[in-house]
C-alpha atoms as a PDB file:
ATOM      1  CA  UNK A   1      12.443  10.647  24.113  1.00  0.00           C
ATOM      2  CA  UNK A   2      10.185  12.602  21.728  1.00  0.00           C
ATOM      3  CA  UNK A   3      11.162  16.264  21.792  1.00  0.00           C
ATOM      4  CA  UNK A   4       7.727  18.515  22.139  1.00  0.00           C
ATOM      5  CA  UNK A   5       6.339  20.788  20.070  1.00  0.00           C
ATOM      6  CA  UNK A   6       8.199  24.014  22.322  1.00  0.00           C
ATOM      7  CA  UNK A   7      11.434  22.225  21.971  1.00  0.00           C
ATOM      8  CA  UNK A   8      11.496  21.415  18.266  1.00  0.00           C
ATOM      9  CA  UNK A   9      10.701  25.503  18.546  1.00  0.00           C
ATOM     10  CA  UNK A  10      13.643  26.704  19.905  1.00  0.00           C
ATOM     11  CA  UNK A  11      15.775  23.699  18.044  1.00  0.00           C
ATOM     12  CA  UNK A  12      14.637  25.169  14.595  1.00  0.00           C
ATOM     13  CA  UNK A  13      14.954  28.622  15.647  1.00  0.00           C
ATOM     14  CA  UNK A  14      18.696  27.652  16.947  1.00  0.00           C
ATOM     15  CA  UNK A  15      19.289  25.893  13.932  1.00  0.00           C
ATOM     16  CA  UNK A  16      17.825  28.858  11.643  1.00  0.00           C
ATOM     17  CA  UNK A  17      20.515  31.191  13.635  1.00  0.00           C
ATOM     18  CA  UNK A  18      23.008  28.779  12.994  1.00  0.00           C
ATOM     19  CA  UNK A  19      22.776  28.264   9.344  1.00  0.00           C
ATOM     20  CA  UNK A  20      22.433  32.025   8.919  1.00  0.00           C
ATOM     21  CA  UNK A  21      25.693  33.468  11.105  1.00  0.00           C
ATOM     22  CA  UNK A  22      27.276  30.237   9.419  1.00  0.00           C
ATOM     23  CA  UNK A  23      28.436  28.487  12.756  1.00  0.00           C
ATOM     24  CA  UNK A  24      26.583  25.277  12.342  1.00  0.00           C
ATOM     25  CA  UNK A  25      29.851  22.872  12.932  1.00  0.00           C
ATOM     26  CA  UNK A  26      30.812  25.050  15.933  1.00  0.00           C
ATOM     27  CA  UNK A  27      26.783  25.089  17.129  1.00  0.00           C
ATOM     28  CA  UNK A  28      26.503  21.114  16.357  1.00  0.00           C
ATOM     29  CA  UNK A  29      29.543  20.339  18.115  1.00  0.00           C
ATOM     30  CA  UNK A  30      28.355  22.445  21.105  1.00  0.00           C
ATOM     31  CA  UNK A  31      24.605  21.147  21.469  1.00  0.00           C
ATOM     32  CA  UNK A  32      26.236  17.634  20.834  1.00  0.00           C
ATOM     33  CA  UNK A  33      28.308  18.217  24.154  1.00  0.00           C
ATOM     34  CA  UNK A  34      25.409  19.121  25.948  1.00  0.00           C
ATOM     35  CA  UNK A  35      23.376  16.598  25.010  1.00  0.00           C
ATOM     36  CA  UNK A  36      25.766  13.949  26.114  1.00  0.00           C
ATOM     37  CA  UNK A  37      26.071  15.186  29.187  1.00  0.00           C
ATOM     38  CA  UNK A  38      22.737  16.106  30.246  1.00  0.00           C
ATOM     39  CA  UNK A  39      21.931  12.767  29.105  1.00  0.00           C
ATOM     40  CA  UNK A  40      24.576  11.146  31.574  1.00  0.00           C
ATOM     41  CA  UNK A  41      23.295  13.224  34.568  1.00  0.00           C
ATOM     42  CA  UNK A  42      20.245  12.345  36.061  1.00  0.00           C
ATOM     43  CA  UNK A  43      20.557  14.599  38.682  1.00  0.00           C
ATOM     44  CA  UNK A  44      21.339  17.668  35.787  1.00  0.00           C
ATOM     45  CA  UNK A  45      17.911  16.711  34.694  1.00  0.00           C
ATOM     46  CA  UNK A  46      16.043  16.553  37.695  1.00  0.00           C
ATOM     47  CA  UNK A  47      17.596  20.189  38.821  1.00  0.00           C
ATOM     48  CA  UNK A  48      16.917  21.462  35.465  1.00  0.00           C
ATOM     49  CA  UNK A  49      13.118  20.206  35.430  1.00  0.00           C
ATOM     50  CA  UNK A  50      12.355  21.545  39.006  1.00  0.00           C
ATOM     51  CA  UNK A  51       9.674  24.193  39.250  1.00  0.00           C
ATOM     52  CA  UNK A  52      11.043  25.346  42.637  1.00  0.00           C
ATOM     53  CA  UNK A  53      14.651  26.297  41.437  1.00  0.00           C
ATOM     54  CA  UNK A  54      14.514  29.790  39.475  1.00  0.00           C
ATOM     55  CA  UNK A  55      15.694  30.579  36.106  1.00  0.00           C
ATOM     56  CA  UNK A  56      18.389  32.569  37.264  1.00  0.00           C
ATOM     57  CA  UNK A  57      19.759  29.538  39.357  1.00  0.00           C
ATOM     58  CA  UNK A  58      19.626  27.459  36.570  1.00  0.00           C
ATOM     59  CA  UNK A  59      21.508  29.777  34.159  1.00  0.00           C
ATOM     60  CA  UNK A  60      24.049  29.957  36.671  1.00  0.00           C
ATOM     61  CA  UNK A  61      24.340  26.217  36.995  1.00  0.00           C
ATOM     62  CA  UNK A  62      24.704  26.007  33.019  1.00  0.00           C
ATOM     63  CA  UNK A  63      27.134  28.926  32.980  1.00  0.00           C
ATOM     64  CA  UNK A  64      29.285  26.892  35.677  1.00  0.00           C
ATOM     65  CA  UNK A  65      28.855  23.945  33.795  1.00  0.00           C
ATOM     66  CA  UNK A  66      29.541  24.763  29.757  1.00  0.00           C
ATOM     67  CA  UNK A  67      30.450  28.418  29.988  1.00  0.00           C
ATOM     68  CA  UNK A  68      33.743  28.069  28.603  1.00  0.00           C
ATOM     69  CA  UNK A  69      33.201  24.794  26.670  1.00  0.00           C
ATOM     70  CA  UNK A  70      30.603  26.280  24.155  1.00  0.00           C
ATOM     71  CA  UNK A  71      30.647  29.296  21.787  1.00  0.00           C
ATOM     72  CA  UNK A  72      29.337  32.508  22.192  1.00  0.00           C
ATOM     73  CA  UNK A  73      25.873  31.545  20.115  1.00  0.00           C
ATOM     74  CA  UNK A  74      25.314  28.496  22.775  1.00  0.00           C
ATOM     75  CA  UNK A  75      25.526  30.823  25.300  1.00  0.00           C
ATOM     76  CA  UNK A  76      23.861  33.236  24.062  1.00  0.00           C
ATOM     77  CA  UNK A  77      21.153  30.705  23.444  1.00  0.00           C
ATOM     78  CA  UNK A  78      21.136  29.570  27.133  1.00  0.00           C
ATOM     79  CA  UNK A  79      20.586  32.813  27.883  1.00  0.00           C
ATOM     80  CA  UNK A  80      17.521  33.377  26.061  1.00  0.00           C
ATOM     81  CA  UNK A  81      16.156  29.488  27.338  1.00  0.00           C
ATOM     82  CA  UNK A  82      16.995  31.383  31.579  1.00  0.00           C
ATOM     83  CA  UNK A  83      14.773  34.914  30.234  1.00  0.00           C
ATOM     84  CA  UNK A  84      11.821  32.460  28.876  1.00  0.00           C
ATOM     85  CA  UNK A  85      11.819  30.102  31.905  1.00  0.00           C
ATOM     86  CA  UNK A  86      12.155  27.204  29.754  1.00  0.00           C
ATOM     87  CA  UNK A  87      15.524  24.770  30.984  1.00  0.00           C
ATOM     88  CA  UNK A  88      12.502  21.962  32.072  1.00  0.00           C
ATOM     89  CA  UNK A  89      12.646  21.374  27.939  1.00  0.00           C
ATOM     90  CA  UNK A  90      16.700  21.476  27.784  1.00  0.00           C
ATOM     91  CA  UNK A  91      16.771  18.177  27.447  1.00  0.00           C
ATOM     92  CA  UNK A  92      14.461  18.178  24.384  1.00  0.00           C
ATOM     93  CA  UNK A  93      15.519  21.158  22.664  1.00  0.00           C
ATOM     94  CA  UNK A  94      19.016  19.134  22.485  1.00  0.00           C
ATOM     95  CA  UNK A  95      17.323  16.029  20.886  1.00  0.00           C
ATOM     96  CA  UNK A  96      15.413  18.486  18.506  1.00  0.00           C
ATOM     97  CA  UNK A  97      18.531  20.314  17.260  1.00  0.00           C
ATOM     98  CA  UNK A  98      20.351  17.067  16.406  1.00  0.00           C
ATOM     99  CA  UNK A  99      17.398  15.411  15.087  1.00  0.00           C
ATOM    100  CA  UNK A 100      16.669  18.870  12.726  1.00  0.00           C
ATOM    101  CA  UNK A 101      20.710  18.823  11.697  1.00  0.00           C
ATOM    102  CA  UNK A 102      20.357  15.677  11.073  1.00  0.00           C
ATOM    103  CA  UNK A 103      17.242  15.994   8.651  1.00  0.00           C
ATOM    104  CA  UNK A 104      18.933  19.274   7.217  1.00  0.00           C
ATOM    105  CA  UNK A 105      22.025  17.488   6.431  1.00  0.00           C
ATOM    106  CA  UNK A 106      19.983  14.469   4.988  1.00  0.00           C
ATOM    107  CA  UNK A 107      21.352  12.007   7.533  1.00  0.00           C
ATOM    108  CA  UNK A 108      19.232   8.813   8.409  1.00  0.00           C
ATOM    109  CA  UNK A 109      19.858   7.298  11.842  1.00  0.00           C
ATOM    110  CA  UNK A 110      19.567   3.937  11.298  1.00  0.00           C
ATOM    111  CA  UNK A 111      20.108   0.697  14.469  1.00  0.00           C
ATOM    112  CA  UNK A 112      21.451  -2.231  13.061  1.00  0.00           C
ATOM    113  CA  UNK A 113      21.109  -5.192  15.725  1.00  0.00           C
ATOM    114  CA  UNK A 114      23.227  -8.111  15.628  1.00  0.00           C
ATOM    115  CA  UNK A 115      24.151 -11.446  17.560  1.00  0.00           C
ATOM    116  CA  UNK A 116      27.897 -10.743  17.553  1.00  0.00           C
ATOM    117  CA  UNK A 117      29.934  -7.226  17.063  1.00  0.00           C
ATOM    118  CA  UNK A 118      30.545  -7.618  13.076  1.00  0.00           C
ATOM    119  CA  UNK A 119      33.873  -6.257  11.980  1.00  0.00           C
ATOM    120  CA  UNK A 120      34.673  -2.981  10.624  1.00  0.00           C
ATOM    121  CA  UNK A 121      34.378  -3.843   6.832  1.00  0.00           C
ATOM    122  CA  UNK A 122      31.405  -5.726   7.456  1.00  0.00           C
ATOM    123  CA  UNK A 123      30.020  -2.483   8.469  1.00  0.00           C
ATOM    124  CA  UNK A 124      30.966  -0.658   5.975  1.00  0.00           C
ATOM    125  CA  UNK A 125      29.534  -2.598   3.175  1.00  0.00           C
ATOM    126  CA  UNK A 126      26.060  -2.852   5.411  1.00  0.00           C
ATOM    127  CA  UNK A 127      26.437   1.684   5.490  1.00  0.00           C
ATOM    128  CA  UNK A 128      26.916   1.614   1.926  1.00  0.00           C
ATOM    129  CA  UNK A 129      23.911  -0.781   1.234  1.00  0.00           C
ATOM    130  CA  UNK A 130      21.656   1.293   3.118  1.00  0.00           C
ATOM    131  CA  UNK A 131      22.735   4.291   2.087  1.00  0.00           C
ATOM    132  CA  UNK A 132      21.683   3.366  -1.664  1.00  0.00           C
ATOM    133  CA  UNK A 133      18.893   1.993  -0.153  1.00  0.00           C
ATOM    134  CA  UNK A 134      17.162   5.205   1.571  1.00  0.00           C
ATOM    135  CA  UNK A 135      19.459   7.582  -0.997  1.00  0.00           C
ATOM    136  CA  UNK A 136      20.568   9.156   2.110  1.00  0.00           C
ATOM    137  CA  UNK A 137      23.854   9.464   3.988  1.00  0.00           C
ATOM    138  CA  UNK A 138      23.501   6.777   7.012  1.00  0.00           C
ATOM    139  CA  UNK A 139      24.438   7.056  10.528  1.00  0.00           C
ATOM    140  CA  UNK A 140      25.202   3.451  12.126  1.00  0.00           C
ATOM    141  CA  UNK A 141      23.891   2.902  15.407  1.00  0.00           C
ATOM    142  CA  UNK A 142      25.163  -0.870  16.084  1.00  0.00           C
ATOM    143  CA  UNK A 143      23.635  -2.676  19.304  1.00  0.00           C
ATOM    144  CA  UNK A 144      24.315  -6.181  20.736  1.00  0.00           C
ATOM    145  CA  UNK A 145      20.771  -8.429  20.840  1.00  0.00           C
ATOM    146  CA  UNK A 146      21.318 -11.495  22.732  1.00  0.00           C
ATOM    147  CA  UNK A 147      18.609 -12.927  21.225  1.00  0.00           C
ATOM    148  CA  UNK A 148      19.771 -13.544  17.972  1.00  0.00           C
ATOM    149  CA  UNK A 149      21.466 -16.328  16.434  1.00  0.00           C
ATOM    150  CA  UNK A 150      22.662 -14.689  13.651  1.00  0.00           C
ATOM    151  CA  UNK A 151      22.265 -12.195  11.301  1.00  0.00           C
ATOM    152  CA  UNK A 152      20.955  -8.686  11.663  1.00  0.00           C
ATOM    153  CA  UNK A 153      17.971  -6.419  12.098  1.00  0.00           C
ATOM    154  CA  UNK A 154      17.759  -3.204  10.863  1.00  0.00           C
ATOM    155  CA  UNK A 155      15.826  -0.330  12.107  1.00  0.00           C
ATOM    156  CA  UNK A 156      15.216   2.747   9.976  1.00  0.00           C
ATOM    157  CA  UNK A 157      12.685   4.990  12.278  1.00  0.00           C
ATOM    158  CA  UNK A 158       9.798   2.922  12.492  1.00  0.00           C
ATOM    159  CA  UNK A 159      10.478   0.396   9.383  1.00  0.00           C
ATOM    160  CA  UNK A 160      11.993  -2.748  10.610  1.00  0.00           C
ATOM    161  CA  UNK A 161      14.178  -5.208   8.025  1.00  0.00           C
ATOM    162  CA  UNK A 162      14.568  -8.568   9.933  1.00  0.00           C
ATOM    163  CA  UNK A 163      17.147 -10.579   8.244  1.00  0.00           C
ATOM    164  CA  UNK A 164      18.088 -12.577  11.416  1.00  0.00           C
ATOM    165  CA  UNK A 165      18.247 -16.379  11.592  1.00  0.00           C
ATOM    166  CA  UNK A 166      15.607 -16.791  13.836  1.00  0.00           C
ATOM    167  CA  UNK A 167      12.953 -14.625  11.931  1.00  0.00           C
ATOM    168  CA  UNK A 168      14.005 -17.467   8.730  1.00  0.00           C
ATOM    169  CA  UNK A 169      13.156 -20.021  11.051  1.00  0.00           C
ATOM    170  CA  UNK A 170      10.014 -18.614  12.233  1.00  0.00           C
ATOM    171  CA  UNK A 171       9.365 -18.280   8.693  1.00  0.00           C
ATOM    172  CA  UNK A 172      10.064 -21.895   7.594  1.00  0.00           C
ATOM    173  CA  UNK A 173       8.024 -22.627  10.747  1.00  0.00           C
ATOM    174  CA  UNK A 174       5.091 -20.792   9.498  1.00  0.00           C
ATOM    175  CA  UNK A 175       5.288 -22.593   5.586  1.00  0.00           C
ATOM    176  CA  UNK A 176       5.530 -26.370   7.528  1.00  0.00           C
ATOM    177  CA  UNK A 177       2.657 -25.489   9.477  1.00  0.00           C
ATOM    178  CA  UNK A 178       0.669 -24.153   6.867  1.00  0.00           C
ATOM    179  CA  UNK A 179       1.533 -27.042   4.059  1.00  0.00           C
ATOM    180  CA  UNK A 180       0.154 -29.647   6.821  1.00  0.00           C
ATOM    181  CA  UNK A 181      -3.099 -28.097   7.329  1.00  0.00           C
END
């Protein structure tokens, strides 16, 4: 999901407040929270996003929900999303503030796909590759592909590295096709 223009709004503004007061590991750690769970509600969505349910309702809902779970700042945050009407972009304004950490901090999200789970020093030596790579601290996102034989991909936002067995056979493909014509 690509947070809109109103959400990365309130994310930077959030962030700006955060950096300033000097909360930004309590703020992180709160939005992160959030985030998770918003994203494993589908119904938390839905409420949030419909027209017909008031602000006030809504605020009330979050209050029940992360009131005591997040800082002051969160809430006080949530409070100023219920006065402007705007928990339809809750969602996004989550995936905004990470994503503007994230940049802040200098942290690449990168998805490394592979045909089997590799093990933990494997992974380690791939982090420390790419991070000398993009010259930026790297955050592993590791995903199963069934459709590999071996190998990996590697995903850093929309550049794609294919070092997987069947992309060199595809390859070698290619060159025997094109030395017989």
């Amino acid at each position: 999901m690509i947070p809109s223009k109103a959400a990365r709004r309130y994310s930077a503004a959030l962030l700006g407040f955060a950096l300033e007061t000097k909360t930004l590991p309590r703020v992180l750690k709160d939005i992160e929270h959030v985030h998770q769970t918003i994203q494993h509600s589908r119904e938390l969505v839905l409420f949030l996003r419909n027209p017909v349910i008031k602000a006030d309702k809504k605020r009330e809902a979050i209050k029940q929900l992360f009131g005591k779970s997040v800082s002051a700042e969160v809430n006080a945050f949530f409070d100023l999303i219920a006065e402007k009407s705007r928990f339809n972009l809750i969602a996004g304004i989550m995936q905004a503030f990470i994503d503007a950490y994230r940049r802040h901090e200098g942290i690449e999200l990168v998805q490394v796909f592979f045909a089997e789970q590799p093990e933990a020093e494997q992974l380690s030596r791939i982090k420390k590759a790419l991070e000398v790579k993009t010259g930026k601290t790297v955050e592993l996102i590791t995903k199963h592909k069934p459709g590999l034989i071996g190998g990996l991909v590697v995903k850093i936002d929309d550049t794609v590295i294919d070092g997987s067995v069947k992309h060199k056979l595809e390859q070698l493909q290619y060159l025997f096709f094109k030395a017989a014509i």
